[in-house]
N, C-alpha and C. Protein backbone atom coordinates (compact mmCIF):
# COMPACT_ATOMS: atom_id res chain seq x y z
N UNK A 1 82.53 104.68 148.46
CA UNK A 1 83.51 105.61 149.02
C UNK A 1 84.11 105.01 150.29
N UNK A 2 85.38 104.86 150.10
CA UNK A 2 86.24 104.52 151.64
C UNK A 2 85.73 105.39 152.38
N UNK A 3 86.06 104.86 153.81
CA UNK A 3 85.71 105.41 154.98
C UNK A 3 87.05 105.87 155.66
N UNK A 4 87.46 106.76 156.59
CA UNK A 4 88.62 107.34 156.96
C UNK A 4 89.01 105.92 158.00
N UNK A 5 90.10 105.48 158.39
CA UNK A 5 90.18 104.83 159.41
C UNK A 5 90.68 105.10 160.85
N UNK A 6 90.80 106.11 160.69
CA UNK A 6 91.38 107.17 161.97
C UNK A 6 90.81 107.58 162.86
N UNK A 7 89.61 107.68 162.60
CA UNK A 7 87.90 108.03 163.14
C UNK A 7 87.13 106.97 164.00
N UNK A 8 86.85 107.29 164.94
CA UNK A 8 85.58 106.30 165.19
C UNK A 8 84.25 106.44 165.24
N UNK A 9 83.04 105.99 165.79
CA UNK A 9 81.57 106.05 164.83
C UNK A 9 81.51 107.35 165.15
N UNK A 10 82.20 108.21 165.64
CA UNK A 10 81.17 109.69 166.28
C UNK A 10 82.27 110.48 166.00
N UNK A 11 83.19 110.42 165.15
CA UNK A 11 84.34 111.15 164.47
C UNK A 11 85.70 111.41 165.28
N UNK A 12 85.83 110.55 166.55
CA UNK A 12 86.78 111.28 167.48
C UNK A 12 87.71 110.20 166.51
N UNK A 13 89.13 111.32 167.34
CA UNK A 13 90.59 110.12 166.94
C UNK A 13 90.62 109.06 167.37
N UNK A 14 91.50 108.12 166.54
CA UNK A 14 91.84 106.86 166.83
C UNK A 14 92.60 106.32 166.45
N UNK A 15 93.43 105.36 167.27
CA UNK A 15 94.04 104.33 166.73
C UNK A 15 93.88 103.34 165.77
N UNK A 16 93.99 102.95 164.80
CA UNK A 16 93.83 101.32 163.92
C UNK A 16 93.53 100.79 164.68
N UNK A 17 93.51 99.83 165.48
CA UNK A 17 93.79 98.21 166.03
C UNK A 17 94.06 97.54 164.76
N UNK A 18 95.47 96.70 164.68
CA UNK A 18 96.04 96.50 163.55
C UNK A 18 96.29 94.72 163.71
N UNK A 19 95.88 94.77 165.44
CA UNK A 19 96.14 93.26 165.58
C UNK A 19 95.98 92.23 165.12
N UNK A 20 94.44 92.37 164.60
CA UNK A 20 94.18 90.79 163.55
C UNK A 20 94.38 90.76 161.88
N UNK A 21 95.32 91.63 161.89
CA UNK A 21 96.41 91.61 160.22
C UNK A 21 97.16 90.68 160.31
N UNK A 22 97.75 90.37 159.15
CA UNK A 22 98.44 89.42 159.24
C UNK A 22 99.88 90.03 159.27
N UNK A 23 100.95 88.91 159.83
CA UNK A 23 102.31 89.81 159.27
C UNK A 23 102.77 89.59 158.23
N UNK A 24 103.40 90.72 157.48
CA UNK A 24 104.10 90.23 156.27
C UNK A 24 105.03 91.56 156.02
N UNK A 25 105.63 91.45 154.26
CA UNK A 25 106.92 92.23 154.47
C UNK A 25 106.29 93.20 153.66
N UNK A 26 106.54 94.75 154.76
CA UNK A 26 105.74 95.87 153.75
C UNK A 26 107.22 96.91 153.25
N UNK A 27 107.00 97.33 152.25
CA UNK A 27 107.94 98.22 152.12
C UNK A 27 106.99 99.83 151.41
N UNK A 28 107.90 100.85 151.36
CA UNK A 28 107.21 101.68 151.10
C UNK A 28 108.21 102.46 150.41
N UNK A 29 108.11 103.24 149.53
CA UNK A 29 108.97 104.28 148.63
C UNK A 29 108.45 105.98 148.45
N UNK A 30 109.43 106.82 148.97
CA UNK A 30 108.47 108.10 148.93
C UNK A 30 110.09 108.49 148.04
N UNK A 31 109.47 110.31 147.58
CA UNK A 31 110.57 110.98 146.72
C UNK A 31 109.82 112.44 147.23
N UNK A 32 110.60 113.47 146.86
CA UNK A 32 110.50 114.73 147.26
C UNK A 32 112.01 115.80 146.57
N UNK A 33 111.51 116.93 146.41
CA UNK A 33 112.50 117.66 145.98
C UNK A 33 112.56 119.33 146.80
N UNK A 34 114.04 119.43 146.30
CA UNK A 34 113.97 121.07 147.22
C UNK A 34 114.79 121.68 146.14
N UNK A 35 114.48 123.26 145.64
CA UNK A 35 114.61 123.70 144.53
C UNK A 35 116.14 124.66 145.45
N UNK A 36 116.64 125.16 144.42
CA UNK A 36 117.89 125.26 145.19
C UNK A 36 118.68 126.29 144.21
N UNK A 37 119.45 127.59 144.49
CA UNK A 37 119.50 127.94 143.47
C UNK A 37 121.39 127.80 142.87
N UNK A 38 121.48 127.89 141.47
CA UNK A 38 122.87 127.45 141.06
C UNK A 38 123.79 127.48 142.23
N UNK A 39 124.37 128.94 142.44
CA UNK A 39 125.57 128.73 143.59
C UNK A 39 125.10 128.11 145.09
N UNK A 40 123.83 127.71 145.50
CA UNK A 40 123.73 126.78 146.48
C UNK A 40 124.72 125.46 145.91
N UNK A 41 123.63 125.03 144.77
CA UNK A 41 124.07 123.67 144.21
C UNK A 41 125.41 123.66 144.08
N UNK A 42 126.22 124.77 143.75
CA UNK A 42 128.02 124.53 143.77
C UNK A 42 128.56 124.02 145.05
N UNK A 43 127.99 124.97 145.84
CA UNK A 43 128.39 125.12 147.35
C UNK A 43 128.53 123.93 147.71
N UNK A 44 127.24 122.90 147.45
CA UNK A 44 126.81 121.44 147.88
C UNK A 44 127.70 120.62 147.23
N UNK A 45 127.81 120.77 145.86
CA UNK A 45 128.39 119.63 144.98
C UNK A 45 130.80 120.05 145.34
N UNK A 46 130.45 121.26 146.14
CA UNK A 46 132.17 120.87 146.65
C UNK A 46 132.13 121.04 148.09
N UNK A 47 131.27 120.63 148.56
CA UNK A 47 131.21 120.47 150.37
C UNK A 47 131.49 121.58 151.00
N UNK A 48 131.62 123.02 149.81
CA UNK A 48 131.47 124.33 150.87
C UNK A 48 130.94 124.83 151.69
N UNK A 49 129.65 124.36 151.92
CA UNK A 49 128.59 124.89 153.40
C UNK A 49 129.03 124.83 154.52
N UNK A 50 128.99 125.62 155.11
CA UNK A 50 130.03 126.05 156.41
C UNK A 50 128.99 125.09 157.60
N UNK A 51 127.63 124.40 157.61
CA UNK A 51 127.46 123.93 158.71
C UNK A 51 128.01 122.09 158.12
N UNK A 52 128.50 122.17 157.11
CA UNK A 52 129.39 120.20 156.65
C UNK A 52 128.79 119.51 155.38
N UNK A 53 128.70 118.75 155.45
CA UNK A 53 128.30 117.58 154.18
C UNK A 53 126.89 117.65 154.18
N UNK A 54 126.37 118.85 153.41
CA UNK A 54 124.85 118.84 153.45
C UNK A 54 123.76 116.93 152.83
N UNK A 55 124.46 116.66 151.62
CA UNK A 55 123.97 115.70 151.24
C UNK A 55 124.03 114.33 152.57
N UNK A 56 124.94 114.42 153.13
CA UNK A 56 125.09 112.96 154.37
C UNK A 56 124.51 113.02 155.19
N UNK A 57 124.34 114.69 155.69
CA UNK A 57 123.71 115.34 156.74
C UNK A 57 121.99 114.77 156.45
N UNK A 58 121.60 115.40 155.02
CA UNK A 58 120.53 114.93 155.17
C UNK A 58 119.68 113.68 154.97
N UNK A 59 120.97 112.61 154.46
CA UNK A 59 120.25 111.11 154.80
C UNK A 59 120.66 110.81 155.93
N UNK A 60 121.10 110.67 156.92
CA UNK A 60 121.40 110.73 158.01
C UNK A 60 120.15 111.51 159.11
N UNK A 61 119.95 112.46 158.79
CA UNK A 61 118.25 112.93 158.79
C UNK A 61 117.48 112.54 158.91
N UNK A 62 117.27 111.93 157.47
CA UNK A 62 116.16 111.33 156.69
C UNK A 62 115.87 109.95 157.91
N UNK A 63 116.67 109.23 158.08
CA UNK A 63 116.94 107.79 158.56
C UNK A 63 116.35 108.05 160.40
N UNK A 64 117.01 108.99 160.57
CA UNK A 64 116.57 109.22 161.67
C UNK A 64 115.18 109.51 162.45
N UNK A 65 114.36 110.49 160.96
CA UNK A 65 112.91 110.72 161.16
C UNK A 65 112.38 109.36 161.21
N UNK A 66 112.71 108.55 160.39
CA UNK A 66 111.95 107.30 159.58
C UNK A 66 111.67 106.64 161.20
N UNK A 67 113.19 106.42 161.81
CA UNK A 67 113.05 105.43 162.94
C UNK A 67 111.94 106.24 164.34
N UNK A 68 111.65 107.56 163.90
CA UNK A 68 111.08 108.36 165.31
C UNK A 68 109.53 108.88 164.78
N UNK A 69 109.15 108.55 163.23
CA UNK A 69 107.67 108.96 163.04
C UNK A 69 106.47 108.65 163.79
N UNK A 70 106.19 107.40 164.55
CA UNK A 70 105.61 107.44 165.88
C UNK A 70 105.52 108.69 166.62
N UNK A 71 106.59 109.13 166.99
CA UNK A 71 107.06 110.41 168.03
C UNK A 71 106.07 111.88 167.43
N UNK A 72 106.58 111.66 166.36
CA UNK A 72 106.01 113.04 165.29
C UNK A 72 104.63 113.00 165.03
N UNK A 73 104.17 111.97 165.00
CA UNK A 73 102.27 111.33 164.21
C UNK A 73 102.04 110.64 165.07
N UNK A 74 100.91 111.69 165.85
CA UNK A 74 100.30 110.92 166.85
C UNK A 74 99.83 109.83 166.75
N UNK A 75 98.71 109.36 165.54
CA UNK A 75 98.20 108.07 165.29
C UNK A 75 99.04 106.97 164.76
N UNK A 76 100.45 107.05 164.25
CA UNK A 76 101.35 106.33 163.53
C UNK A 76 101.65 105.08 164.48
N UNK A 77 101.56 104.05 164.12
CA UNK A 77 102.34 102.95 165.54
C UNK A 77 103.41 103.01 165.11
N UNK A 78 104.36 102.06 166.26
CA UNK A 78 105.35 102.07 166.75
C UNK A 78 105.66 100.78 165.96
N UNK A 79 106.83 100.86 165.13
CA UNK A 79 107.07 100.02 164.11
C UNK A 79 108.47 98.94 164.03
N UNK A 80 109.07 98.37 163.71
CA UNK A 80 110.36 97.56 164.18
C UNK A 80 110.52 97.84 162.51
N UNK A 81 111.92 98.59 162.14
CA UNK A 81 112.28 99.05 161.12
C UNK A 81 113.41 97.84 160.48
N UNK A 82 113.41 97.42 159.38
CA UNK A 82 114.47 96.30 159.00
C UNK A 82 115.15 97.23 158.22
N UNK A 83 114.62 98.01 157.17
CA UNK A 83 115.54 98.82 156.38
C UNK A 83 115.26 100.16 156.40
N UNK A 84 115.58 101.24 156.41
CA UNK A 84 115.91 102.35 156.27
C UNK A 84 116.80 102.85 155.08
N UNK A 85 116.50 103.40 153.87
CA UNK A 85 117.70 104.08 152.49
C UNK A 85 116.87 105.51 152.63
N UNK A 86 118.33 106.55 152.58
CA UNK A 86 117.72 107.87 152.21
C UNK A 86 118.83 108.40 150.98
N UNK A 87 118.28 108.76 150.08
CA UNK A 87 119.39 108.72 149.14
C UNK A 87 118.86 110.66 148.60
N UNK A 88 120.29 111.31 148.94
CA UNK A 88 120.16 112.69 148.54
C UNK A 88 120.82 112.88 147.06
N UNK A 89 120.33 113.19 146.10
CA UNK A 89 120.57 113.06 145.07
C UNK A 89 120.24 114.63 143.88
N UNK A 90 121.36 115.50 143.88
CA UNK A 90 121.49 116.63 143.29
C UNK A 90 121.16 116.23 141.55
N UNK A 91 119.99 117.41 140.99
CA UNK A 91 119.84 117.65 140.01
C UNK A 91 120.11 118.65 139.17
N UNK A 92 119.37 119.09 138.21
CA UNK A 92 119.96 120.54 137.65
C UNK A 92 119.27 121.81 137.89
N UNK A 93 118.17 121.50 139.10
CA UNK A 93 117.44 122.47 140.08
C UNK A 93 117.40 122.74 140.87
N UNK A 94 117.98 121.39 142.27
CA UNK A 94 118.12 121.26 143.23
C UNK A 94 118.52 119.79 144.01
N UNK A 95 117.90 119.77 144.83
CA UNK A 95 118.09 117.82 145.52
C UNK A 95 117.06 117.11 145.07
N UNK A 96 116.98 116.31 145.25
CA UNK A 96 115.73 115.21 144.85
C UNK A 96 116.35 114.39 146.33
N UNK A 97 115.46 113.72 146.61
CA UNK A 97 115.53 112.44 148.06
C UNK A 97 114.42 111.91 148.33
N UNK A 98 115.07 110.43 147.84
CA UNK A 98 114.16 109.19 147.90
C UNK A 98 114.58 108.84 149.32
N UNK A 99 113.54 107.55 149.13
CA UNK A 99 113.44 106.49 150.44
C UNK A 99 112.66 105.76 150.20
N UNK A 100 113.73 104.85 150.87
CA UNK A 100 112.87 103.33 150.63
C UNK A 100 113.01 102.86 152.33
N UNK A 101 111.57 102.17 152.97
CA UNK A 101 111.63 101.84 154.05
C UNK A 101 110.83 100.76 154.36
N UNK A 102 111.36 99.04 154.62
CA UNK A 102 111.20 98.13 155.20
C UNK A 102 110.90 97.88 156.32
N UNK A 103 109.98 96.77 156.61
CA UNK A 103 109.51 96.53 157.66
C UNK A 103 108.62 94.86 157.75
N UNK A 104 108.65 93.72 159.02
CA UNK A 104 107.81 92.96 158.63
C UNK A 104 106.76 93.23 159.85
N UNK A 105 105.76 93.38 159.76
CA UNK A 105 104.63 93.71 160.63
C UNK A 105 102.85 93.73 160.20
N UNK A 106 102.56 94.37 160.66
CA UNK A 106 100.77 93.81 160.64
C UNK A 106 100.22 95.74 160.01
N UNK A 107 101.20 96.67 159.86
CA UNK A 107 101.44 97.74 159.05
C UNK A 107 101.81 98.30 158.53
N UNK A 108 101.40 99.02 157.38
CA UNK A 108 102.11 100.15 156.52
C UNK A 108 103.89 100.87 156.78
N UNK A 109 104.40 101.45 156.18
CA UNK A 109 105.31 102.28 156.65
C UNK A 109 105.55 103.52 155.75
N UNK A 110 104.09 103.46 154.87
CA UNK A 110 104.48 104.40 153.95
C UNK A 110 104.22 105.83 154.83
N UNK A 111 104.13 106.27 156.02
CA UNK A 111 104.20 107.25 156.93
C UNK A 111 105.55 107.71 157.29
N UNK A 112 106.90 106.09 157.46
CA UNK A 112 108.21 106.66 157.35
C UNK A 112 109.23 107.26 156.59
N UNK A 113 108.16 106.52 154.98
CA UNK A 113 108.94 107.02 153.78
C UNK A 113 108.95 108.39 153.26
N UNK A 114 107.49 108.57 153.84
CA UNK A 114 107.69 110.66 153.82
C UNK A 114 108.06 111.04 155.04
N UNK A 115 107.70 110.41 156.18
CA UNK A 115 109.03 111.37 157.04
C UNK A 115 110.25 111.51 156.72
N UNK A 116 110.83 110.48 156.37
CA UNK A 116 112.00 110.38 155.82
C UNK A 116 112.74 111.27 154.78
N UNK A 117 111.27 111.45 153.81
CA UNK A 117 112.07 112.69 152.67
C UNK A 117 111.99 114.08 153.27
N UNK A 118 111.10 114.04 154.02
CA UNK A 118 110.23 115.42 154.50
C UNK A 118 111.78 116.12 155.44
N UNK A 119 111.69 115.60 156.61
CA UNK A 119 112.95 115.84 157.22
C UNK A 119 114.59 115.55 156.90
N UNK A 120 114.56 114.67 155.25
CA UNK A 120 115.22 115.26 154.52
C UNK A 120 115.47 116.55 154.20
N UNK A 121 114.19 117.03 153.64
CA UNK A 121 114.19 118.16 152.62
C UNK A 121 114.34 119.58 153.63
N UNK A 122 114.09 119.16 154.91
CA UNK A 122 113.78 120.38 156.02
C UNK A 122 115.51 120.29 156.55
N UNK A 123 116.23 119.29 156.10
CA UNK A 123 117.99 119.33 157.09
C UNK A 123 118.52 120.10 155.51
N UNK A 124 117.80 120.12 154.81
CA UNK A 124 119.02 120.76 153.44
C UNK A 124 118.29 122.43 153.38
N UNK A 125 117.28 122.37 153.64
CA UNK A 125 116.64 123.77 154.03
C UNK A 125 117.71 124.55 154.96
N UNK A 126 117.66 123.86 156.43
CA UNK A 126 118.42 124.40 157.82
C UNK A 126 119.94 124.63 156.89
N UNK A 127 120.29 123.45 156.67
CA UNK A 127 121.66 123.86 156.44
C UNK A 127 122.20 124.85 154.80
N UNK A 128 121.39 125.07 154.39
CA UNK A 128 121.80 126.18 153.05
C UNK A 128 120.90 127.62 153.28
N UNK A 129 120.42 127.68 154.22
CA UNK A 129 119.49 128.75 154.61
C UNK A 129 120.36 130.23 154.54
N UNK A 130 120.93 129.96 155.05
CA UNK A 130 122.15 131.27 154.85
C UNK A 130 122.93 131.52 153.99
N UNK A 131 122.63 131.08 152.88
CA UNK A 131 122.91 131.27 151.51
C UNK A 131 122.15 131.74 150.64
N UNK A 132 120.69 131.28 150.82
CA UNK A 132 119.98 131.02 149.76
C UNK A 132 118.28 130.82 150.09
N UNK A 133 118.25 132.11 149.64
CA UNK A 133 116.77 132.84 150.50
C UNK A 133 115.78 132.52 149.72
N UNK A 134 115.98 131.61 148.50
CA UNK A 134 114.66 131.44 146.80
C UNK A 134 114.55 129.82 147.06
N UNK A 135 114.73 128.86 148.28
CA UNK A 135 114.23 127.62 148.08
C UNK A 135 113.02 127.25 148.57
N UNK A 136 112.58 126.35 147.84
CA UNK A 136 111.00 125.76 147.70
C UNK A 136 111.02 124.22 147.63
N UNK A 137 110.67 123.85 148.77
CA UNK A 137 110.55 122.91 149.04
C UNK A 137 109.19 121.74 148.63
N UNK A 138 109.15 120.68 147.93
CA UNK A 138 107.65 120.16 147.25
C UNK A 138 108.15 119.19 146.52
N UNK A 139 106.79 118.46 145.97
CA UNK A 139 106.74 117.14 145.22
C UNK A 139 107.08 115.97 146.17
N UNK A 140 106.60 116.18 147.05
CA UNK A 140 106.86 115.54 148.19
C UNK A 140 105.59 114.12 148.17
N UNK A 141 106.18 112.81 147.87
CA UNK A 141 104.58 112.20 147.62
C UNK A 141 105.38 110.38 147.95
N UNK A 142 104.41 109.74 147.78
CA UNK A 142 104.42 108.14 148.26
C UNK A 142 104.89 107.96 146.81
N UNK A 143 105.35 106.92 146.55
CA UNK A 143 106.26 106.78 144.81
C UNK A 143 105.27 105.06 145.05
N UNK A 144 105.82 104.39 145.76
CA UNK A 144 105.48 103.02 146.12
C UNK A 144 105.18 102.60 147.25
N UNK A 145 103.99 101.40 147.30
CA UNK A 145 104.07 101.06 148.72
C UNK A 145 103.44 99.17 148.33
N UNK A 146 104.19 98.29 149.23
CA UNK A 146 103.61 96.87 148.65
C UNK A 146 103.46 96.00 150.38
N UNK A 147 102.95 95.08 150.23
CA UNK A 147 102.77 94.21 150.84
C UNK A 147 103.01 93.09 150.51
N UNK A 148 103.72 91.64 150.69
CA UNK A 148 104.02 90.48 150.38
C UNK A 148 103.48 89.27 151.78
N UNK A 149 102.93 88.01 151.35
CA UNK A 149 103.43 87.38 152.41
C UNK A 149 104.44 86.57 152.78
N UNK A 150 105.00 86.19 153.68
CA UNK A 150 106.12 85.91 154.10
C UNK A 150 106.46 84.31 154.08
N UNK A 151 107.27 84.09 153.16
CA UNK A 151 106.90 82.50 153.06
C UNK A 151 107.68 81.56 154.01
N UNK A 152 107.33 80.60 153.99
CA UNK A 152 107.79 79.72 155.07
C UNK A 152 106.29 79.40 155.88
């Protein structure tokens, strides 16, 4: 059984120490959905929502959590972001919003790829809220996450 790494011997919080990793190129992929009901989805799919472009609004969002999850997660380090994608993408229930988030460093970033959908899914919440009192927000999960090393 893994051990938590967050912990130290007597259960308090902690940091990783991530220093003697190696660097290389991590990327990470999360997805998430927000259920939405028909005349929301009209509203969205002809830019009627009176607070703007819900779908831009919320990759624009999305991108923004990704670069500030440090801020939000206490234990998260502080990361040098190469790519950032938040892609809002209407179905026949609601949004769906991926992310994909790059990085070359000595950690993970699969922490930005659900901030990323998460505060997605919370800017299409804010902005259709006054429409549409039946959304449910979920399926909110890591899709992918890899590590490579860096050649040269």
């Amino acid at each position: 059984m893994k051990e938590l790494t967050h912990t130290d011997s007597e259960g308090n919080a902690r940091m990783v120490d991530v220093g003697d990793k190696a660097v290389q190129l991590r990327v990470a992929r999360a997805t998430g959905h927000i259920a939405l009901s028909q005349e929301t989805l009209k509203l969205i799919s002809q830019n009627l929502m009176k607070k703007g472009d819900v779908l831009t609004v919320a990759e624009v969002a999305g991108i923004q959590a990704a670069k500030r999850t440090a801020e939000l997660i206490p234990l998260c380090h502080n990361i040098v972001l190469s790519k950032v994608l938040v892609k809002a993408l209407p179905d026949l229930t609601g949004v769906t919003i991926e992310s994909e988030v790059k990085c070359t460093g000595t950690t993970g970033v699969e922490m930005e790829a659900l901030t990323a959908v998460s505060v997605g899914l919370l800017t299409i919440y804010d902005m259709c809220k006054a429409v549409d009192k039946t959304m449910e927000i979920g399926a909110i999960k890591l899709t992918s996450k890899t590590k490579s090393d860096i050649p040269g």
